[in-house]
Protein backbone atom coordinates (compact mmCIF):
# COMPACT_ATOMS: atom_id res chain seq x y z
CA UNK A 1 118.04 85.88 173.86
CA UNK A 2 115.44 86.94 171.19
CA UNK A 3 113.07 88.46 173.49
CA UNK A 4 116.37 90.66 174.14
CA UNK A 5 117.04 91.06 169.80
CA UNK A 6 113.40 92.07 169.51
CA UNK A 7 113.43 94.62 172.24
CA UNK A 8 116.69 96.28 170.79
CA UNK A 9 114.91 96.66 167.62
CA UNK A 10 111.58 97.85 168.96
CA UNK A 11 113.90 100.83 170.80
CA UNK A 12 115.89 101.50 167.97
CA UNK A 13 112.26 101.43 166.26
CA UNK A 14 110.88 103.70 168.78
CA UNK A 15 113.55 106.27 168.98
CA UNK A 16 114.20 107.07 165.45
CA UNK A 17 110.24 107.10 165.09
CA UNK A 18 110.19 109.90 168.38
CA UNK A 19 112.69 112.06 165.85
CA UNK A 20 110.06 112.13 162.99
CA UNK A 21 108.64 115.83 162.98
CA UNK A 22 105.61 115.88 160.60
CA UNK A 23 105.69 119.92 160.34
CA UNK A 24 108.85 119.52 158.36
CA UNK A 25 109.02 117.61 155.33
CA UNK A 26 111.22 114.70 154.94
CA UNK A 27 115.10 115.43 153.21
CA UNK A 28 114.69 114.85 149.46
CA UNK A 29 117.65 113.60 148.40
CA UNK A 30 117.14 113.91 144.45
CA UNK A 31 114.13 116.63 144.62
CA UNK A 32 113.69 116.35 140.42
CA UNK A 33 112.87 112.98 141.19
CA UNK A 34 109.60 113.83 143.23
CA UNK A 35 109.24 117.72 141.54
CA UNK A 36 109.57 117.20 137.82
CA UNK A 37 110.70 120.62 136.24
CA UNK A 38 108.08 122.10 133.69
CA UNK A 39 109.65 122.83 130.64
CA UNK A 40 107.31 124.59 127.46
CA UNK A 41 107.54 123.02 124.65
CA UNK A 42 110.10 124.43 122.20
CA UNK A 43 111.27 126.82 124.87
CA UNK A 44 114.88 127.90 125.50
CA UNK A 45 116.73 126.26 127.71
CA UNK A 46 120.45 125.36 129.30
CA UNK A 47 119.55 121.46 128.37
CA UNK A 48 121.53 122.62 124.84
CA UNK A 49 124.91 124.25 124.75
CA UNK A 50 124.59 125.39 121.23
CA UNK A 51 121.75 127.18 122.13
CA UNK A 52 118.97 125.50 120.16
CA UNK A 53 115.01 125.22 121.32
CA UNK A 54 114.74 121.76 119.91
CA UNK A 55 117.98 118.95 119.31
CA UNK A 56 118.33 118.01 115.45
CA UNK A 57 119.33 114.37 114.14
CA UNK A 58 122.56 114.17 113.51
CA UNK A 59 123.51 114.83 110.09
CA UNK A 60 123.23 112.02 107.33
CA UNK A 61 121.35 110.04 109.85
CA UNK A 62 118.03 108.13 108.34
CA UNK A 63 115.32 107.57 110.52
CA UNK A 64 114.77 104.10 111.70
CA UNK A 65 112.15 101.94 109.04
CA UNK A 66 112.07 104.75 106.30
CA UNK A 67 114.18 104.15 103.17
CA UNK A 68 115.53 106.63 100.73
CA UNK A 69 113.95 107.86 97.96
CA UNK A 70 115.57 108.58 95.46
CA UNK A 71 113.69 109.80 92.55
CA UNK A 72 113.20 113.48 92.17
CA UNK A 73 109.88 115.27 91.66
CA UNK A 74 110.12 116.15 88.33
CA UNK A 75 108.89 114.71 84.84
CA UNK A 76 112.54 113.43 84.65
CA UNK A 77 112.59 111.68 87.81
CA UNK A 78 109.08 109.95 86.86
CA UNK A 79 110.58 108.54 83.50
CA UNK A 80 113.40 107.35 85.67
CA UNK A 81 111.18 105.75 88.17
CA UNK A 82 109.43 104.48 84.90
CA UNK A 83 112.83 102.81 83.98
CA UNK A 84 114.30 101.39 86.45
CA UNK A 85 112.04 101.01 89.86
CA UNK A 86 110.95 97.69 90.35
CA UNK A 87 108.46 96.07 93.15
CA UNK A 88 110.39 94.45 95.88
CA UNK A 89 107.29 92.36 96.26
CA UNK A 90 107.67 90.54 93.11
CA UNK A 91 110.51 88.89 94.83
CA UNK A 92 108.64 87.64 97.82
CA UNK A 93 106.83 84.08 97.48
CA UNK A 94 103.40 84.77 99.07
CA UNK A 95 101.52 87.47 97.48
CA UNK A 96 98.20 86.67 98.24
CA UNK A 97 98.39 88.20 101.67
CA UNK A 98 100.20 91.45 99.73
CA UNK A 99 97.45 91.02 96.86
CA UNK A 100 94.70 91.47 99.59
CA UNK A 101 96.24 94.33 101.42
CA UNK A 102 96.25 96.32 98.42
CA UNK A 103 92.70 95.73 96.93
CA UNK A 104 92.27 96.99 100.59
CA UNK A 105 94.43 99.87 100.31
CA UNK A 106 92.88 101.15 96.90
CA UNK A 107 89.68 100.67 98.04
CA UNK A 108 90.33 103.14 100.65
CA UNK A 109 92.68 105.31 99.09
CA UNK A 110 91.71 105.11 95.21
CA UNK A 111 88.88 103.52 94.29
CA UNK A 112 86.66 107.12 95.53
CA UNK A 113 88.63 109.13 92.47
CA UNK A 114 89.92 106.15 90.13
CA UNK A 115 86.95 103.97 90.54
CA UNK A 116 86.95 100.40 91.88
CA UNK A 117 87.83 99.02 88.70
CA UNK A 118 90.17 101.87 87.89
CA UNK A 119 88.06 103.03 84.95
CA UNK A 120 88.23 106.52 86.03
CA UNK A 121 84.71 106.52 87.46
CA UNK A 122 84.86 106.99 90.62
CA UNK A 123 82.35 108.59 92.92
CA UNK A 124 83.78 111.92 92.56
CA UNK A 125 84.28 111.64 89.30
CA UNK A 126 80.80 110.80 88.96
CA UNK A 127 79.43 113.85 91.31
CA UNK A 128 82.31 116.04 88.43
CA UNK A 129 83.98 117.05 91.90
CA UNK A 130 87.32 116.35 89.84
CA UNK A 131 86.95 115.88 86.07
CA UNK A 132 89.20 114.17 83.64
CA UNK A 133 90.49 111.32 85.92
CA UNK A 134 91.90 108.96 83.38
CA UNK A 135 91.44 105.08 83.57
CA UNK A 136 94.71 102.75 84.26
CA UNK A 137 94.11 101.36 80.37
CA UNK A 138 94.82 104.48 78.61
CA UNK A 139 98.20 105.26 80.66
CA UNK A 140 101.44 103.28 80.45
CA UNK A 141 102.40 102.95 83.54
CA UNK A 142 104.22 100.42 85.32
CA UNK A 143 104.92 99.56 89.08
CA UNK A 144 107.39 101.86 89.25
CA UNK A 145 105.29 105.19 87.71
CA UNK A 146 102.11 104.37 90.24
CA UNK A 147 104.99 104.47 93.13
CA UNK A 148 106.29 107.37 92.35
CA UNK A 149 102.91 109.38 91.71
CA UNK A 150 101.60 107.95 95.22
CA UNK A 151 104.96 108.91 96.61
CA UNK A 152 104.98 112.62 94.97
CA UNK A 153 101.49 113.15 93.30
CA UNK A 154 101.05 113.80 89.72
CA UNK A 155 98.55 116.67 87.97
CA UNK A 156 95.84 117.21 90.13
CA UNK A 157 96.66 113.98 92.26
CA UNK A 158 98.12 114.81 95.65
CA UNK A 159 101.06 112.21 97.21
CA UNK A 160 100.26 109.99 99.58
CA UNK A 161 103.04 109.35 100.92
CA UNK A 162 102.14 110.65 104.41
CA UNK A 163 99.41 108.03 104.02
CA UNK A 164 100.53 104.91 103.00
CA UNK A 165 104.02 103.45 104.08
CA UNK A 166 106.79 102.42 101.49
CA UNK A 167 105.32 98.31 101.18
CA UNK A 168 101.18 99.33 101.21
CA UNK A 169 102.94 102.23 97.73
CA UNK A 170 103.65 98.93 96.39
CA UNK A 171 101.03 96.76 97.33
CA UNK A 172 98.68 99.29 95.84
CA UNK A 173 100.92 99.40 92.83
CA UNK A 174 100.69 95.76 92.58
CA UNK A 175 96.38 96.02 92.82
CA UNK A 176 96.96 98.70 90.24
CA UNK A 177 98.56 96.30 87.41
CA UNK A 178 96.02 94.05 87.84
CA UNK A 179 93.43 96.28 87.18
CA UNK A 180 94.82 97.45 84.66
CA UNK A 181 95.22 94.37 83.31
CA UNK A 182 91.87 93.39 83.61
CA UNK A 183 90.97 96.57 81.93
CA UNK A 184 93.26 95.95 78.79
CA UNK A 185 91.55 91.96 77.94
């Protein structure tokens, strides 16, 4: 009985292998599967109906992680974020980890213009590649006024927003204070 099983499937085997023709290639039965399409990038195409090289994001949508600024880039909108922006981090119970990340942060960031004690003597200050960089005692600032100029810039200071994320702003604005504060004794 299974000698007769096994030599049904070794002829149904048998036959549908005689059938193979290896001049012809096998049916493709999704070919985009196997043969991806080539598409330029920013080309036109029928994959819109409006007619548009690239899709936008809908409107009013925020991209996921990034939070709304909204402080405008103007001497008003600095005195505004002087006012009434305040460090989320002041809320959080462990800031020695935060504390850390942003002596890191201005080291790499801040320290080359500002200096590592934020005196204003920092190594391109000293080679007079940008003159006139103030130190953190003579401004009043605040947490919210050294977010804001990372976020936008200020004078000859560029933003660095594209940089640093929205919690290393305020970690840096954190290290900031307290050099400031150690500036001020």
């Amino acid at each position: 009985m299974i000698n007769k099983i096994i030599l049904k499937y070794l002829l149904c085997f048998a036959l549908i292998y005689s059938c193979q023709d290896n001049s012809k290639p096998n049916y493709q039965y999704m070919p985009n599967m196997y043969e991806a399409i080539g598409y330029d990038t920013y080309s036109e195409s029928d994959a819109f109906s409006n007619g548009i090289e690239a899709q936008l994001p809908v409107e009013g949508s925020i991209a996921r992680g990034w939070q709304p600024y909204d402080f405008p880039n103007t001497n008003e909108g600095y005195e505004l974020a002087k006012a009434e922006l305040v460090s989320p981090l002041d809320s959080i119970s462990d800031l020695t980890q935060h504390t850390k990340n942003g002596k890191e942060l201005y080291g790499i960031y801040c320290a080359v213009c500002h200096g590592s004690k934020g005196d204003g003597n920092g190594a391109l200050s000293q080679r007079e590649k940008f003159l006139g960089i103030p130190s953190y005692a003579d401004r009043d600032i605040n947490d919210g006024t050294i977010y804001h100029v990372l976020m936008y810039g200020k004078n000859a200071m560029g933003s660095h927003a594209g940089q640093v994320n929205e919690l290393e702003r305020w970690q840096i604005a954190e290290h900031v204070m307290e050099l400031r504060s150690d500036l001020i004794k």
